[in-house]
Structures are given as C-alpha cells and as structure tokens.
C-alpha atoms as a PDB file:
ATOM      1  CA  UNK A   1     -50.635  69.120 -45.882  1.00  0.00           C
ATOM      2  CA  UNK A   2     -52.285  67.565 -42.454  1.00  0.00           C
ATOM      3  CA  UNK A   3     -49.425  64.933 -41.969  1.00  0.00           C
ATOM      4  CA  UNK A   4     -46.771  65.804 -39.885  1.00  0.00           C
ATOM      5  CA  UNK A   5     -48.125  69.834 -40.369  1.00  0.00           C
ATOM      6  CA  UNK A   6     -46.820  71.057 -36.286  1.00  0.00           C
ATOM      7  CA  UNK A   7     -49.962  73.057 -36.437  1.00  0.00           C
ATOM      8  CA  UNK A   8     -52.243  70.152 -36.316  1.00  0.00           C
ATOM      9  CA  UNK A   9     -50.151  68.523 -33.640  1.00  0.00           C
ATOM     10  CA  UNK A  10     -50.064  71.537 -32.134  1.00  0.00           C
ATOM     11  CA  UNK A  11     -54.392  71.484 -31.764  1.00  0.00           C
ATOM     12  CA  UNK A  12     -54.396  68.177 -30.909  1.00  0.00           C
ATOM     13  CA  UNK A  13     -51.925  68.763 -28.174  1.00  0.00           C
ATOM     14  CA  UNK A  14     -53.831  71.392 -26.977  1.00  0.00           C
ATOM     15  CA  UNK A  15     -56.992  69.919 -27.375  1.00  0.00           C
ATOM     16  CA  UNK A  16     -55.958  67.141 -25.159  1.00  0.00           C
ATOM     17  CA  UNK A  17     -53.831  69.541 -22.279  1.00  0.00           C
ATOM     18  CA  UNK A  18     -55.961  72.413 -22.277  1.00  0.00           C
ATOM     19  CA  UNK A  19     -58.730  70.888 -19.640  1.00  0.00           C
ATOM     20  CA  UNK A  20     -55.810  70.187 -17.534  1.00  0.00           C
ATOM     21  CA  UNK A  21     -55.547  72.888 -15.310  1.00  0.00           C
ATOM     22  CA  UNK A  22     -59.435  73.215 -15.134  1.00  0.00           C
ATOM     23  CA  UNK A  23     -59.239  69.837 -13.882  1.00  0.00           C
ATOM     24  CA  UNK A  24     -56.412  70.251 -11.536  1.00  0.00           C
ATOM     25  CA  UNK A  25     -57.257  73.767 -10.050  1.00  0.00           C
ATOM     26  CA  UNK A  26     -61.391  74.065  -9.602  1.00  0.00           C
ATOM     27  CA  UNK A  27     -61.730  72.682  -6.372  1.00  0.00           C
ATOM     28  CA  UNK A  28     -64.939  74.920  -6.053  1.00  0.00           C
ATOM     29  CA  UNK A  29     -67.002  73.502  -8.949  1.00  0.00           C
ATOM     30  CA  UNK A  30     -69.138  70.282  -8.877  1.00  0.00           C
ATOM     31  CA  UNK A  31     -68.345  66.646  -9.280  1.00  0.00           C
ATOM     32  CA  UNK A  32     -70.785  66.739 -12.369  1.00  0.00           C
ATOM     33  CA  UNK A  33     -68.454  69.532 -13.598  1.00  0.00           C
ATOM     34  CA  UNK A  34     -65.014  67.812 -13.485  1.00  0.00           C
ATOM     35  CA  UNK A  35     -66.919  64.404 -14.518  1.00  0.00           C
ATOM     36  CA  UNK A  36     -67.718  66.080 -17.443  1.00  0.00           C
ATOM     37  CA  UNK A  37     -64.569  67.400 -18.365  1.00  0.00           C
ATOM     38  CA  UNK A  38     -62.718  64.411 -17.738  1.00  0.00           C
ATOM     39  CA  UNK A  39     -64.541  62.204 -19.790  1.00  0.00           C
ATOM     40  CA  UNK A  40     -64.191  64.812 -22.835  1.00  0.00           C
ATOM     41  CA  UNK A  41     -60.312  64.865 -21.817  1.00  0.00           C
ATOM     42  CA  UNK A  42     -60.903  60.727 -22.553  1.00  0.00           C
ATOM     43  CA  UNK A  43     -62.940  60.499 -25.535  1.00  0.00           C
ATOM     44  CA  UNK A  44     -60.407  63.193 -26.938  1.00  0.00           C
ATOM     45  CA  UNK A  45     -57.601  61.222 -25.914  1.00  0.00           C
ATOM     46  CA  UNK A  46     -59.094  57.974 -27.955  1.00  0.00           C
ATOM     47  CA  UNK A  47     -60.807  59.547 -30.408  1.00  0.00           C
ATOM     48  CA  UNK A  48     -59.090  62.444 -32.569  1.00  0.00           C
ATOM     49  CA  UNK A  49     -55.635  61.543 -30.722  1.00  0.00           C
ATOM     50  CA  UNK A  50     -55.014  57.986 -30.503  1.00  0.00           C
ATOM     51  CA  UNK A  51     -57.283  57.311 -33.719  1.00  0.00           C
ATOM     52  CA  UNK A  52     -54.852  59.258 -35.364  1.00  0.00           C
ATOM     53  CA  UNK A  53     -51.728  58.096 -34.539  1.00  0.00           C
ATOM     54  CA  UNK A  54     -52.753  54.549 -34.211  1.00  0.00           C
ATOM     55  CA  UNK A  55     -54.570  53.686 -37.004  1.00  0.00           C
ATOM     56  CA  UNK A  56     -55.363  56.808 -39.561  1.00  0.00           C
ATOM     57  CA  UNK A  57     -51.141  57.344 -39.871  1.00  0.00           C
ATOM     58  CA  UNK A  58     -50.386  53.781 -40.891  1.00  0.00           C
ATOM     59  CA  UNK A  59     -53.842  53.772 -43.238  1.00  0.00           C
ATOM     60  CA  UNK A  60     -52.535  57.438 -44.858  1.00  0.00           C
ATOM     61  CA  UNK A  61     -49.360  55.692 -45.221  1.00  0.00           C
ATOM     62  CA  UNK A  62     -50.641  53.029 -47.003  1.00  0.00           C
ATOM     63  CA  UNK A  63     -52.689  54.947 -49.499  1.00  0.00           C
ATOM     64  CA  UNK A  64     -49.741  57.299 -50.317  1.00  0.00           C
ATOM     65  CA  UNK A  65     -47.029  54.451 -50.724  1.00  0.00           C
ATOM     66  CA  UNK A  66     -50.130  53.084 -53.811  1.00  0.00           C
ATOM     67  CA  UNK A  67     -48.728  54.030 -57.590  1.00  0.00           C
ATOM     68  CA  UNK A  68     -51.742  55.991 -58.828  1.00  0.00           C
ATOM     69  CA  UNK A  69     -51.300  54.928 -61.949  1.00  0.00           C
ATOM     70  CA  UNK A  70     -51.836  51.099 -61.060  1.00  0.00           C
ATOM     71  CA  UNK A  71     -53.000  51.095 -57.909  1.00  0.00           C
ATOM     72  CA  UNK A  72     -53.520  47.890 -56.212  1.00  0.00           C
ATOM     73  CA  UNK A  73     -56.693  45.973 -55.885  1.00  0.00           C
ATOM     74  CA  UNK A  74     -57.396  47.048 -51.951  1.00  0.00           C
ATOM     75  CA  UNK A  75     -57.326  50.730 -52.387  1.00  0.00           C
ATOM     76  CA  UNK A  76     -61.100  51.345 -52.875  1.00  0.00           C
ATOM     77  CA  UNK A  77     -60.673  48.824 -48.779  1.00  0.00           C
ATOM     78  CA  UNK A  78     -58.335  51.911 -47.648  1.00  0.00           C
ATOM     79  CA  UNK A  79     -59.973  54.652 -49.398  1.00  0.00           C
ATOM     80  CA  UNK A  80     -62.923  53.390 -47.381  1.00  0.00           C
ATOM     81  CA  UNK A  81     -61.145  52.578 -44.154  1.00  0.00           C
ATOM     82  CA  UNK A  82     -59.622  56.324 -43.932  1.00  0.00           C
ATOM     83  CA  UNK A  83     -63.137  58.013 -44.598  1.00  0.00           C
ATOM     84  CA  UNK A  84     -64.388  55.847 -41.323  1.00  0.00           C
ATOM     85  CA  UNK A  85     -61.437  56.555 -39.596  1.00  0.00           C
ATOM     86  CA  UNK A  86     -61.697  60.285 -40.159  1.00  0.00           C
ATOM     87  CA  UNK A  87     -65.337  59.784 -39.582  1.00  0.00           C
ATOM     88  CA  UNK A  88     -65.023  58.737 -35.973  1.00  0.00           C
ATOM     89  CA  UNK A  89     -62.243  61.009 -35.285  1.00  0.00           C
ATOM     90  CA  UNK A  90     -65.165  63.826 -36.274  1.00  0.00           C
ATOM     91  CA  UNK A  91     -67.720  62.457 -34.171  1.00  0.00           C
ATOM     92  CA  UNK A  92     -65.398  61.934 -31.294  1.00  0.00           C
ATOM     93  CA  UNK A  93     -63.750  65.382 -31.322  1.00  0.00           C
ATOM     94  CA  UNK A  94     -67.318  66.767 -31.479  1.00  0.00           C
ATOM     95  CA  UNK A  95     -68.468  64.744 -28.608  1.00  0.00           C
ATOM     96  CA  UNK A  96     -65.668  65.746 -26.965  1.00  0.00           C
ATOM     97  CA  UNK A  97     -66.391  69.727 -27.265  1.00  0.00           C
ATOM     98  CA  UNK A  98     -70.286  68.830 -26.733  1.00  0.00           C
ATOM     99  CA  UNK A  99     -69.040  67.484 -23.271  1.00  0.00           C
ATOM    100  CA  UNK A 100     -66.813  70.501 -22.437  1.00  0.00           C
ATOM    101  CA  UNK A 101     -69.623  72.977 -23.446  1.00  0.00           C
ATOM    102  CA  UNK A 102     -72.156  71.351 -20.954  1.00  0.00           C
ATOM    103  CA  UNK A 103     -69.563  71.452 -18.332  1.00  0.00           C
ATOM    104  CA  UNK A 104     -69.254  75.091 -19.214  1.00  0.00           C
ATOM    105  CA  UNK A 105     -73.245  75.552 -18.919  1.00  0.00           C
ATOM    106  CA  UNK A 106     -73.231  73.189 -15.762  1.00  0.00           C
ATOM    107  CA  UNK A 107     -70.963  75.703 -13.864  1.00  0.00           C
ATOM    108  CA  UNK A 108     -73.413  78.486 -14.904  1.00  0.00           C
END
C-alpha cells in the first residue's frame, strides 16, 4: 500500500519543503532558531527521505521479487535489514519533529 502510494510521497515532500519558507522569510527570529530548523530540514532529508529511496526501495524490492512459497535462504538477512531500515527512518523522522518543536518553543 506504502510503495509508490502519492500520499506518502506527498508527506515526505512536505515534510522536507514545509520549513522552507520559515527558513527563507524569518529574518526576525534567532540564529538558534533557524539552526534548529535547518538541521531538522537535514536529518529529514537523510533520514525518512533519502533512507527511503536509497536503500528501503531496493530492500522492499527485493523481498517482494522472493516466491513465498520457497523463499530463498537470505530473506530472514532482508526481513531484518528492512525492520532497521524502517527503524532509523522512525528515529530520524522523530528527531527531526523533536528539532522543529524546540525551534517552535525557542521562538516563544
């Protein structure tokens, strides 16, 4: 359902744009403030972005192109390989919209 779904392009899209303009237009905010929000754009741009299309498509690929009735002797390697992936994508998305929420609370 997740690969090639426009709606989860769509968020990641978005997730990666939308500090844009904050970053482009607040010239009245601190340095700590657009620090903060650049290095969430970053670790979103790595993380849940170029995770994804780097190395959790070709993985998913891999797993789906298996036969599940004989599957091959590296698919518990894969199986194991996607969880991580997905893993880091997790903790990098989250660390991503910890950093924007402090940049929030820093302009407060």
């Amino acid at each position: 359902m997740g690969k090639g779904n426009p709606i989860v392009a769509g968020v990641l899209f978005v997730g990666l744009l939308a500090p844009l303009p904050a970053l482009l237009t607040n010239e009245t905010v601190s340095a700590e403030v657009n620090i903060l929000m650049l290095v969430s754009l970053i670790v979103f741009a790595v993380g849940p972005l170029g995770v994804t299309v780097i190395l959790n498509l070709p993985t998913y690929n891999a797993i789906m192109s298996l036969d599940a009735g004989k599957p091959a002797e590296y698919w518990v390697d894969l199986r194991r390989r996607f969880y991580r992936l997905n893993l880091l994508r997790f903790i990098t998305a989250t660390t991503a919209f910890v950093l924007l929420i402090s940049a929030v609370v820093a302009q407060l």
